[in-house]
Protein backbone atom coordinates (compact mmCIF):
# COMPACT_ATOMS: atom_id res chain seq x y z
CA UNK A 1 19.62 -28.83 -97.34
CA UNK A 2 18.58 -26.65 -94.83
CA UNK A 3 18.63 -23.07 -96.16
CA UNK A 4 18.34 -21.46 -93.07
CA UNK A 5 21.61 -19.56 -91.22
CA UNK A 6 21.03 -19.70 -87.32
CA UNK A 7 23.23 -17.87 -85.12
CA UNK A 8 24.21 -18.69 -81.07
CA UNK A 9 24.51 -14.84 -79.67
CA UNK A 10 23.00 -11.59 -80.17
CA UNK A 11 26.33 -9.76 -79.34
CA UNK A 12 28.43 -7.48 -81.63
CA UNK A 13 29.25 -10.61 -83.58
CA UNK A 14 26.27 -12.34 -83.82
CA UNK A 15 24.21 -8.97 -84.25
CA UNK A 16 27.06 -8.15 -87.65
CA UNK A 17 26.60 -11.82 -88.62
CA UNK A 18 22.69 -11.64 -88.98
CA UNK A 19 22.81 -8.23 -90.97
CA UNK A 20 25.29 -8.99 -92.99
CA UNK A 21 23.38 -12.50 -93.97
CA UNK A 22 19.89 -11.33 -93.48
CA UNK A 23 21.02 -8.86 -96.55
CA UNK A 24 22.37 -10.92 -98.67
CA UNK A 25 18.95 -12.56 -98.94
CA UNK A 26 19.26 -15.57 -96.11
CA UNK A 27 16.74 -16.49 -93.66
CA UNK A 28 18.49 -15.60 -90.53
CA UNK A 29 17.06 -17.57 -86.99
CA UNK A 30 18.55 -15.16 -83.90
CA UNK A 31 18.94 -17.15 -80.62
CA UNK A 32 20.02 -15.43 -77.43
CA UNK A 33 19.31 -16.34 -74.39
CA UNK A 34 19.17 -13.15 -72.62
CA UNK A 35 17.04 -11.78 -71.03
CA UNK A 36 15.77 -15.16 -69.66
CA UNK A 37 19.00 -16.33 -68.93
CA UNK A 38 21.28 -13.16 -67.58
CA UNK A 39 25.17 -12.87 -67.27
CA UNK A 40 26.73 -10.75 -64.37
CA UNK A 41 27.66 -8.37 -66.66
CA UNK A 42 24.24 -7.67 -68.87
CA UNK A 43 21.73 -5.43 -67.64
CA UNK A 44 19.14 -5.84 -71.29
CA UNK A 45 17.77 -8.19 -73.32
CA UNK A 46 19.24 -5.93 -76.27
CA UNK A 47 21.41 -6.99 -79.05
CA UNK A 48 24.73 -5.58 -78.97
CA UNK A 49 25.07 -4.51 -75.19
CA UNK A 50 28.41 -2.79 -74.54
CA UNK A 51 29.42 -3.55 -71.27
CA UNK A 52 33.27 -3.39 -70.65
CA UNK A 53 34.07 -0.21 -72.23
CA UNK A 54 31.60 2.12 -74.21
CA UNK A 55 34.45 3.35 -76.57
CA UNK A 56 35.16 1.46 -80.30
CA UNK A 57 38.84 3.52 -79.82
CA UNK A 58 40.56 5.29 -82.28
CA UNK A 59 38.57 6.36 -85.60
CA UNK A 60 41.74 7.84 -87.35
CA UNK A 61 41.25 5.36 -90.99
CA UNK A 62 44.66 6.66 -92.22
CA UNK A 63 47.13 5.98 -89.40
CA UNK A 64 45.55 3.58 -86.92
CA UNK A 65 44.94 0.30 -87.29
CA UNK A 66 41.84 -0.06 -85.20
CA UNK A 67 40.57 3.19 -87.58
CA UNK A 68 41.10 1.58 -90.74
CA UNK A 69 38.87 -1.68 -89.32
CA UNK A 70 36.45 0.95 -88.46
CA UNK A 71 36.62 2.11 -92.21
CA UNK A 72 36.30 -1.52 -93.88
CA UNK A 73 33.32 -2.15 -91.73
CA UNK A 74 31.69 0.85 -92.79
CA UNK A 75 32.75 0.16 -96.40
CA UNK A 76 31.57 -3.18 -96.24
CA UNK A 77 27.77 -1.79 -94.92
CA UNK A 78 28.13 -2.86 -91.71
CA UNK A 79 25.19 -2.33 -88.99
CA UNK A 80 27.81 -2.06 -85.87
CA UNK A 81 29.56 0.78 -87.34
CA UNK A 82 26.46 2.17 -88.86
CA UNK A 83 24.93 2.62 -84.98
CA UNK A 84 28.05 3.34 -83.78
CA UNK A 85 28.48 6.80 -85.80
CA UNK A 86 24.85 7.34 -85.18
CA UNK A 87 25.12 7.10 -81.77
CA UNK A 88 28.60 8.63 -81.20
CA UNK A 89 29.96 10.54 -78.21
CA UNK A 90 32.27 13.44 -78.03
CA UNK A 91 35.81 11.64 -77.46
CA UNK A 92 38.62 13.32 -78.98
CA UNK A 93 39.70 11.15 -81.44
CA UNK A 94 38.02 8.18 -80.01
CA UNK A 95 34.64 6.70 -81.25
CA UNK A 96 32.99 6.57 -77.84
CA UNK A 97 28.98 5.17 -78.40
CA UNK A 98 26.06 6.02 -75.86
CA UNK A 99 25.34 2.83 -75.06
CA UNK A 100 21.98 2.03 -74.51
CA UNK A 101 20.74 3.92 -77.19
CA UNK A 102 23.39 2.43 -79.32
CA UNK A 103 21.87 -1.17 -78.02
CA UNK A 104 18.76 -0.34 -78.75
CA UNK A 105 19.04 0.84 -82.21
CA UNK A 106 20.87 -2.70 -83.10
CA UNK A 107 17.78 -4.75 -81.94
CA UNK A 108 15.03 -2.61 -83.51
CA UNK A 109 17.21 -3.08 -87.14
CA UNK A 110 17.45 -6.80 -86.50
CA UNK A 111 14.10 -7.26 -85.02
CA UNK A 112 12.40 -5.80 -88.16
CA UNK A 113 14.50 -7.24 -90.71
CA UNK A 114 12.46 -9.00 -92.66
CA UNK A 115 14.80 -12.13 -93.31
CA UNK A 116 15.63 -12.73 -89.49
CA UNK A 117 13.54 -13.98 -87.19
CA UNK A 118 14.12 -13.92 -83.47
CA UNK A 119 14.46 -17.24 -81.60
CA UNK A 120 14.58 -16.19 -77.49
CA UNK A 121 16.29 -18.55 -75.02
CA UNK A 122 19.42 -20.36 -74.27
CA UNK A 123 21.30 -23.51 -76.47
CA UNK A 124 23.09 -25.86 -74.76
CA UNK A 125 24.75 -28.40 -77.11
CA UNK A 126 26.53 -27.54 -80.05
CA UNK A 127 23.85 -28.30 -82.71
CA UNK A 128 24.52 -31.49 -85.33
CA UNK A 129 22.43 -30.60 -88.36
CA UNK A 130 22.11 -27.26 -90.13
CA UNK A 131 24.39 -24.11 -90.94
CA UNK A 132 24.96 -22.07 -87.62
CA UNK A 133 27.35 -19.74 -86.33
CA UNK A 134 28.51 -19.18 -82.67
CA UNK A 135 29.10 -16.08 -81.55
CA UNK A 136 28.59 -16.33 -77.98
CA UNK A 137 31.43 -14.29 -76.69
CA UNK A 138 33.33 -14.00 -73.46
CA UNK A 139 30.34 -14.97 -71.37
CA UNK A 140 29.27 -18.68 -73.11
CA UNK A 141 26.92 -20.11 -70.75
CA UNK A 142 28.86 -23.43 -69.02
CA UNK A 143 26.83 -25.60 -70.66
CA UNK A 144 27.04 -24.55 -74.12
CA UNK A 145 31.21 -24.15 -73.47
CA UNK A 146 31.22 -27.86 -72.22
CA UNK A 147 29.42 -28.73 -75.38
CA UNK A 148 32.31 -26.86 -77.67
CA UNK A 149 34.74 -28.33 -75.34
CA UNK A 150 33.71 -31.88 -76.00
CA UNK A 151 33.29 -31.68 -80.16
CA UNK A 152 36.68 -29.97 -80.46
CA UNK A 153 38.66 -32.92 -78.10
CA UNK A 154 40.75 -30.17 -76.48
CA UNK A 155 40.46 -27.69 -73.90
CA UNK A 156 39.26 -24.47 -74.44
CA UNK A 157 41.56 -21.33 -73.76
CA UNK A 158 40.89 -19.02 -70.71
CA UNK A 159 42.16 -15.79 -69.16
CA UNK A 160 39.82 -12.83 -67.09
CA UNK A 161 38.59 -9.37 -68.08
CA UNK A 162 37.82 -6.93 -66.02
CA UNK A 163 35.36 -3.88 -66.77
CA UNK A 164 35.58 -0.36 -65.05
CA UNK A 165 32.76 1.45 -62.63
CA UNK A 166 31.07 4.39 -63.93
CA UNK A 167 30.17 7.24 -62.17
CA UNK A 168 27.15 10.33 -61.75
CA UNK A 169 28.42 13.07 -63.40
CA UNK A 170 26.84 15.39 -60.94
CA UNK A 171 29.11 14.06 -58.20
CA UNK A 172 32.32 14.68 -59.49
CA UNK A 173 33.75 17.97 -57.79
CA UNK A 174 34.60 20.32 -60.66
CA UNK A 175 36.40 22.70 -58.62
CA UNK A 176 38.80 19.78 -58.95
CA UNK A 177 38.42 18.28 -61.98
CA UNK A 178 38.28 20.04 -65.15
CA UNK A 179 37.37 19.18 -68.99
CA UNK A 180 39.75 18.53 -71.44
CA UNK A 181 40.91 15.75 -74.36
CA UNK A 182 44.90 14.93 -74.22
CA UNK A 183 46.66 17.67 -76.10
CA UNK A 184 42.86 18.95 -76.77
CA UNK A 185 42.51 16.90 -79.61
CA UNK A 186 39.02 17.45 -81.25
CA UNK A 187 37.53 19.04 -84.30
CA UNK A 188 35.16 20.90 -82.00
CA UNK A 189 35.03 22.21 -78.50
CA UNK A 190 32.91 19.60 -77.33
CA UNK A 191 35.27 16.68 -78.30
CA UNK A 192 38.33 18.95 -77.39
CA UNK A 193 36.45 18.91 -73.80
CA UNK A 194 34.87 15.13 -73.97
CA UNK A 195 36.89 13.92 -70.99
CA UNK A 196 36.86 14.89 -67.13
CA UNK A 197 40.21 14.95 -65.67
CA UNK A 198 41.51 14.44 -61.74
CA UNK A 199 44.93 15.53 -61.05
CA UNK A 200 47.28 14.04 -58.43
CA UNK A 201 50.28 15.04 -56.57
CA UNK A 202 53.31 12.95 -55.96
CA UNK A 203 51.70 12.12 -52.26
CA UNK A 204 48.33 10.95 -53.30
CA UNK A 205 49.42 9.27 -56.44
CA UNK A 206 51.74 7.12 -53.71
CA UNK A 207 49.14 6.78 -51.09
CA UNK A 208 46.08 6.05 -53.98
CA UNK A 209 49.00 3.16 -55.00
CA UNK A 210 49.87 2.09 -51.88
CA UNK A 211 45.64 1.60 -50.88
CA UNK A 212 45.04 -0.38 -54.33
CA UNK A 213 47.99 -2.49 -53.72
CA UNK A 214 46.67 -3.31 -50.03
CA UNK A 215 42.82 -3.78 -51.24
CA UNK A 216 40.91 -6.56 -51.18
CA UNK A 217 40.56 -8.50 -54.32
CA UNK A 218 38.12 -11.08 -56.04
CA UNK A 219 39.32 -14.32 -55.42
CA UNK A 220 39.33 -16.90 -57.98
CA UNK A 221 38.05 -20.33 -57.80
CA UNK A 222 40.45 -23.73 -57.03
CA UNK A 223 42.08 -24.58 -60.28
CA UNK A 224 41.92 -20.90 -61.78
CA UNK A 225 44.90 -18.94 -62.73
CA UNK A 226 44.93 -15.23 -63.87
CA UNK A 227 45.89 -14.85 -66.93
CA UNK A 228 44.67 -11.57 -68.06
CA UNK A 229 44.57 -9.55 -71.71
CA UNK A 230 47.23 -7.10 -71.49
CA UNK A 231 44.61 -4.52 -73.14
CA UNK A 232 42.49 -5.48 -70.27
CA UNK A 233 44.37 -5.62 -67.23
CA UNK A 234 43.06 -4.83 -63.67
CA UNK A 235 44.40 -1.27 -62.45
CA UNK A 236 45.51 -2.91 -59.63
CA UNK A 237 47.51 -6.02 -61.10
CA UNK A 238 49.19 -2.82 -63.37
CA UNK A 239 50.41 -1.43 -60.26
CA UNK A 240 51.84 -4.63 -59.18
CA UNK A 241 54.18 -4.28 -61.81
CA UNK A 242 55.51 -1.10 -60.84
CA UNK A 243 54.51 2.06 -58.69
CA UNK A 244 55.09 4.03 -61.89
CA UNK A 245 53.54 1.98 -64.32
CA UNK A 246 50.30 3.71 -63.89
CA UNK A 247 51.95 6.69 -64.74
CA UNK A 248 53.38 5.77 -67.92
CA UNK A 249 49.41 3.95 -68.68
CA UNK A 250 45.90 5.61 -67.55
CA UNK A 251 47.14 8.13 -65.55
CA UNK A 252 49.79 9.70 -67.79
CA UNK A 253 49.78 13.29 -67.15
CA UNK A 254 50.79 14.61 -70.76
CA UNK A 255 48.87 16.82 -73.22
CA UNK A 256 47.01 18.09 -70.00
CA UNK A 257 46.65 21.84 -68.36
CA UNK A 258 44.78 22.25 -65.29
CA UNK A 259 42.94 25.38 -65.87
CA UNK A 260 42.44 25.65 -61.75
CA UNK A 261 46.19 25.66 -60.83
CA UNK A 262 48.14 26.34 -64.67
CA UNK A 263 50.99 26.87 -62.93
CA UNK A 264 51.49 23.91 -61.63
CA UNK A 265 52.14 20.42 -63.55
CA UNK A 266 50.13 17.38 -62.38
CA UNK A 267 52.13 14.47 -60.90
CA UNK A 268 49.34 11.39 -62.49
CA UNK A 269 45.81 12.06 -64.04
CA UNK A 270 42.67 10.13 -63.99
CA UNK A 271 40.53 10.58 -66.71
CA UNK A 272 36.96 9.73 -67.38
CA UNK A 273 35.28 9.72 -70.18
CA UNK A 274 31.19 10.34 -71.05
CA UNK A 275 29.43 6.96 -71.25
CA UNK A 276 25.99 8.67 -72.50
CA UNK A 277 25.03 11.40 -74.52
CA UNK A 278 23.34 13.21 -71.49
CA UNK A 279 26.34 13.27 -69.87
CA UNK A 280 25.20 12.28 -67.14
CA UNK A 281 27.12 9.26 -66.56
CA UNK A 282 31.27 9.03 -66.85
CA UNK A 283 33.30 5.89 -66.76
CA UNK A 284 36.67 5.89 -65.18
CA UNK A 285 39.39 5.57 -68.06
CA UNK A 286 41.85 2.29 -68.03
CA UNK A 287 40.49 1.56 -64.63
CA UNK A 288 39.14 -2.21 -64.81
CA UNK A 289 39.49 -3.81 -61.79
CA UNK A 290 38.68 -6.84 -59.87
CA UNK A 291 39.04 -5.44 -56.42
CA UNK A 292 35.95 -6.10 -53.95
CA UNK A 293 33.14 -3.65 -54.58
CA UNK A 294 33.43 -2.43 -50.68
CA UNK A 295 37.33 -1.42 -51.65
CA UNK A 296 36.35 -0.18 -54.88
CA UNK A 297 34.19 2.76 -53.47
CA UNK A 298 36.96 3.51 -50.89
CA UNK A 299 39.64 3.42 -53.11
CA UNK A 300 38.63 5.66 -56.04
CA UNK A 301 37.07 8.11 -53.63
CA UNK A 302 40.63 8.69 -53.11
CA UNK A 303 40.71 10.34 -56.34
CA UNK A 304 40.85 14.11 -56.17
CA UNK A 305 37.33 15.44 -57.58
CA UNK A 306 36.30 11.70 -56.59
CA UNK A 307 35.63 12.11 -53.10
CA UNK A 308 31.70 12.08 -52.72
CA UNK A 309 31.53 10.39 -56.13
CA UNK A 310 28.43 8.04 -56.58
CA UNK A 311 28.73 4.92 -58.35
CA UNK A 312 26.02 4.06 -61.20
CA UNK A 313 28.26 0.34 -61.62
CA UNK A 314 31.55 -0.56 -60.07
CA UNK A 315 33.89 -2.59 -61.77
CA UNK A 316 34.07 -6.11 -61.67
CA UNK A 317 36.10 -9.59 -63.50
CA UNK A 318 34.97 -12.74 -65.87
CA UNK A 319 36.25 -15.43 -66.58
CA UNK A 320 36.39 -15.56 -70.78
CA UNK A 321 36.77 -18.59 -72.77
CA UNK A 322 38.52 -18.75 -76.45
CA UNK A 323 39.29 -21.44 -78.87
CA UNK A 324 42.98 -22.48 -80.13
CA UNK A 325 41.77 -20.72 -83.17
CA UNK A 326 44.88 -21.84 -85.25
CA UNK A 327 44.31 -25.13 -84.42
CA UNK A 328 40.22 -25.88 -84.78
CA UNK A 329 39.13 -23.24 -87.50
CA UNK A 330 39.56 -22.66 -91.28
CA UNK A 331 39.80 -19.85 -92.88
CA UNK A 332 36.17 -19.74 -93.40
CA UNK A 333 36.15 -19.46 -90.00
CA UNK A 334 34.91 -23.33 -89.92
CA UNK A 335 35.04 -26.13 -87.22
CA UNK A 336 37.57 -27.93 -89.30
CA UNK A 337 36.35 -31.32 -87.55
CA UNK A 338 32.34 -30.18 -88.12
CA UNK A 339 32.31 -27.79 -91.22
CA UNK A 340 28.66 -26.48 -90.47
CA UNK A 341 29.54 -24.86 -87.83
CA UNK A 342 31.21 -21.06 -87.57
CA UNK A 343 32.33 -19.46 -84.57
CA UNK A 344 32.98 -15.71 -84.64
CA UNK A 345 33.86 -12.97 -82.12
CA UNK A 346 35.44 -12.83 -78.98
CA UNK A 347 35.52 -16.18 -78.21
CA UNK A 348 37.88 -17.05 -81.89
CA UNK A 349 40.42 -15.04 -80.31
CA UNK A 350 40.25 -11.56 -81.37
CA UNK A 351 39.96 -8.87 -78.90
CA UNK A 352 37.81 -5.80 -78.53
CA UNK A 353 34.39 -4.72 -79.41
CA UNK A 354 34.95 -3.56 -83.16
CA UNK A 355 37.37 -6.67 -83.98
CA UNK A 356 34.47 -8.92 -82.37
CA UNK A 357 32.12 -7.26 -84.74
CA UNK A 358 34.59 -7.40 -87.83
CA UNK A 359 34.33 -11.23 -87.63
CA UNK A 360 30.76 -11.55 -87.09
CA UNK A 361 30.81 -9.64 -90.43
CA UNK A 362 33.09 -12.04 -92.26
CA UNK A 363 31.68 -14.96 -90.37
CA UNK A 364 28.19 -14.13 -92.03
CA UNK A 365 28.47 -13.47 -95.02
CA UNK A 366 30.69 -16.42 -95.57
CA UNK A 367 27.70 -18.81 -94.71
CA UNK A 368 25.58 -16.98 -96.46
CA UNK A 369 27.52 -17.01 -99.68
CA UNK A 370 27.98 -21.09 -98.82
CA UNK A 371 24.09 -21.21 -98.62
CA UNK A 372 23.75 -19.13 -101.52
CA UNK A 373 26.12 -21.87 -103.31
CA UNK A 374 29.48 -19.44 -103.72
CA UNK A 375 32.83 -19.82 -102.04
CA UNK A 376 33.55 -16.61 -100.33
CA UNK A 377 37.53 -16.26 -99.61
CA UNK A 378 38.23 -14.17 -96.92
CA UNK A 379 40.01 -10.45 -97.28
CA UNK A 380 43.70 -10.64 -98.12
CA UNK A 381 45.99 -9.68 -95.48
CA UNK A 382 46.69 -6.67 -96.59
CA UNK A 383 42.97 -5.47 -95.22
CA UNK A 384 42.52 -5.34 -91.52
CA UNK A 385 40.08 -7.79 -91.52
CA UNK A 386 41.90 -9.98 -93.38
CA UNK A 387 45.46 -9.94 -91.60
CA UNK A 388 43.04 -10.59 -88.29
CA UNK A 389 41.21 -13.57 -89.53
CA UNK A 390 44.41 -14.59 -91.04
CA UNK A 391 46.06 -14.31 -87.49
CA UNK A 392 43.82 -16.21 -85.83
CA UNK A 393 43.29 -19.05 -88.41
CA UNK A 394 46.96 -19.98 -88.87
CA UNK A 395 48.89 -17.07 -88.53
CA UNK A 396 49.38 -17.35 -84.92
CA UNK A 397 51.49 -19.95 -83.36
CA UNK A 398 49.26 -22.20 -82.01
CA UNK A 399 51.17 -23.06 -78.78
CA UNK A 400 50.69 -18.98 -77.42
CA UNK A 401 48.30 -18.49 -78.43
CA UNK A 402 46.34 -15.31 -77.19
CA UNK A 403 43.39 -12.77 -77.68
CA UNK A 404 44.78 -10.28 -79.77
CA UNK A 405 43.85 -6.80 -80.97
CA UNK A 406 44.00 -5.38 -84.64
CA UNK A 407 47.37 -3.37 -84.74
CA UNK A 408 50.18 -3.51 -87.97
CA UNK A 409 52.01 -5.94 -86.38
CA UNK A 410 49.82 -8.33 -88.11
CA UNK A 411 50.08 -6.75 -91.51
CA UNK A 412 52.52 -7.85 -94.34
CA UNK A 413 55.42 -5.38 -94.24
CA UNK A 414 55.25 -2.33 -96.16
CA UNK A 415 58.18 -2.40 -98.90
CA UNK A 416 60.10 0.90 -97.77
CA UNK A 417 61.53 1.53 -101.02
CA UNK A 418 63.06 4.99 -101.63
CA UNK A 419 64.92 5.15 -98.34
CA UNK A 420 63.24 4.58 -94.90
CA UNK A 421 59.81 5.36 -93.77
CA UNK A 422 59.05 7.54 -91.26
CA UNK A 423 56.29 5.76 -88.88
CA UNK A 424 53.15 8.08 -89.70
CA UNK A 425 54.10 7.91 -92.85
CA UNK A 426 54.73 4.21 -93.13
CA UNK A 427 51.15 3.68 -90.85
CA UNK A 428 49.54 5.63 -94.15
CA UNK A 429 50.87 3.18 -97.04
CA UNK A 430 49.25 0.48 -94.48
CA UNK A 431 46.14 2.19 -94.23
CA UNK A 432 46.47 3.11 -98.21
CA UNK A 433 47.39 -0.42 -99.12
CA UNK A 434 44.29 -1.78 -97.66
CA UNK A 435 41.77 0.33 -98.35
CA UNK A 436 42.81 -0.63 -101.98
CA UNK A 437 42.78 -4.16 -101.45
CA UNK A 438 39.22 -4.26 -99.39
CA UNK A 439 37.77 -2.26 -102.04
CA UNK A 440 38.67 -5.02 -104.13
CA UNK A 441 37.87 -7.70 -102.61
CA UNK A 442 34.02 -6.32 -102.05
CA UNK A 443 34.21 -5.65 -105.67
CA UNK A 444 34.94 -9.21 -106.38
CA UNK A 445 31.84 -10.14 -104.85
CA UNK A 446 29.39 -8.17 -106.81
């Protein structure tokens, strides 16, 4: 038997996948084919690249779901999380990451690991032979995505993401804009400050609406149809569903006080939060979009604050591919009709950059224990990362199946006895619950 663990991806899954294996004592082989073989949305060869969004969300671990995935991870030694914190920007109560350091701290950890070894270039066809994992993530290369497409009989899922433009700092006008968090949430001043904010009148908000609505937009190719995440959804294609919905979304104007005119209340906001820990660069909050780059630049210089801005990227759309999860995997996360192989991350149906990771974690040490000769069960559903790999291995109806974020939805109901719960306090028995039942189940495996 072939003792080695190789892994299709160096993303936030496959990166979590090779720790998490490498230290459990398997020999880890690495392939990715970047940066011979580039995606639109890449600009490194690094492991890990963040390129949608460079915020993990919410790091509350007692009343968030997406916090108390950020605590397992950590719990569990995780290498994503561990960068992450190391690496964190000031975000209110968000973990934002500065990215390229972030990046580049992943690939020096796995490139000196001594049980992984680093295999360059691209894979094509799903391999026969051997324990692997494939975490290839929104972008699999056509050929490889064929490959999956023919050994599974059915055809893959797909719907389009869209990532947001950043901007220079140093061209934002702050005699417009001004520094604050929502409802200057923050322990200190520099998180209670972490985002920029560009205020709006009833008459721009309509005419910024109105120019967005009447922009040009990527076109998609014959036979395509936009289905879209609704975490993920084009700014514009939000304001096709109503001229307020923006309002209610990105550009609520709550928990905000324009220190240049406190007097008077802002119709919308934009916000935009720091992408690195120079501050030099800011990208534009909720505002993913798959207008033309020509109408982007137009557009958002419509923004007050935004009128000279200069644009370090502007945003643009992919098309991402995901299995039927339900259908094709186990809950070992295994190609029920080809056991040897794993899949894990964005492409098993989960959605985001720390859920990606979360099942790169499971995904590896699952084929390590296999290698290792143990069955390793995966985390009751209690856990976060159990009630997601739960979800998307039978949980979900198979027939609707769509990406899906962590949230309590997913979680066994809490028993409300003693009367009923109030909702903070019924998100803490979650949060409680779990962390009881992960520190378990890692205890179970020592």
């Amino acid at each position: 038997m072939n003792a080695e663990l190789h892994i299709i991806g160096g993303g936030m899954a496959g990166s979590e996948a090779a720790w998490q294996a490498a230290q459990m004592g398997v020999q880890v082989v690495l392939h990715e084919m970047r940066p011979q073989t580039g995606t639109f949305a890449h600009r490194t060869g690094d492991f890990a690249e963040m390129v949608c969004s460079n915020s993990f969300r919410s790091d509350d671990d007692e009343r968030n779901a997406v916090g108390l995935l950020h605590w397992e991870m950590r719990a569990a030694q995780g290498l994503i999380m561990e960068m992450a914190t190391r690496h964190r920007l000031p975000a209110g109560g968000a973990l934002a990451v500065d990215r390229d350091p972030f990046a580049a701290s992943v690939t020096e950890r796995l490139r000196t690991h001594p049980n992984i070894s680093l295999q360059p270039g691209e894979i094509t066809t799903l391999p026969q032979d051997g324990h692997w994992i494939i975490a290839t993530g929104p972008l699999t290369s056509g050929a490889l995505a064929e490959s999956i497409r023919t050994a599974t009989g059915s055809e893959s899922l797909a719907f389009f993401d869209a990532i947001a433009p950043i901007v220079y700092a140093e061209s934002v006008d702050m005699s417009v804009a001004w520094r604050q968090s929502r409802y200057d949430k923050g322990e200190t001043e520099e998180e209670r400050t972490a985002y920029l904010n560009c205020p709006m009148d009833k008459d721009r908000y309509e005419a910024f609406i109105d120019a967005m609505l009447a922009a040009d937009k990527a076109e998609f190719h014959e036979g395509e149809t936009a289905g879209y995440f609704d975490g993920c959804l084009p700014v514009e294609v939000m304001a096709e569903r109503g001229r307020e919905t923006l309002r209610f979304g990105p550009m609520k104007p709550v928990g905000l006080t324009n220190p240049h005119r406190p007097e008077q209340k802002p119709y919308a906001v934009v916000q935009l939060r720091r992408d690195n820990a120079m501050g030099t660069l800011y990208n534009i909050v909720g505002f993913q979009t798959k207008m033309k780059h020509g109408a982007q630049v137009e557009v958002f210089r419509m923004i007050p604050g935004l009128e000279n801005a200069s644009f370090a990227r502007l945003g643009g759309i992919h098309r991402n591919t995901f299995l039927n999860s339900p259908t094709l995997l186990d809950d070992r996360m295994r190609l029920k009709l080809r056991p040897n192989l794993r899949f894990a991350g964005q492409i098993t149906g989960v959605e985001g950059y720390v859920e990606s990771a979360a099942m790169g974690l499971l995904a590896g040490r699952m084929a390590a224990a296999e290698i290792l000769g143990r069955d390793l069960p995966p985390p009751p559903p209690e856990t976060a990362m159990g009630s997601l790999i739960h979800h998307i291995t039978g949980g979900a109806e198979a027939k609707t199946f769509q990406p899906m974020n962590v949230n309590f939805g997913l979680f066994p109901p809490i028993d409300a006895k003693g009367g009923r719960r109030g909702r903070k306090d019924r998100y803490k028995a979650y949060t409680d619950r779990a962390k009881d039942a992960f520190t378990a189940w890692l205890e179970s495996q020592s």
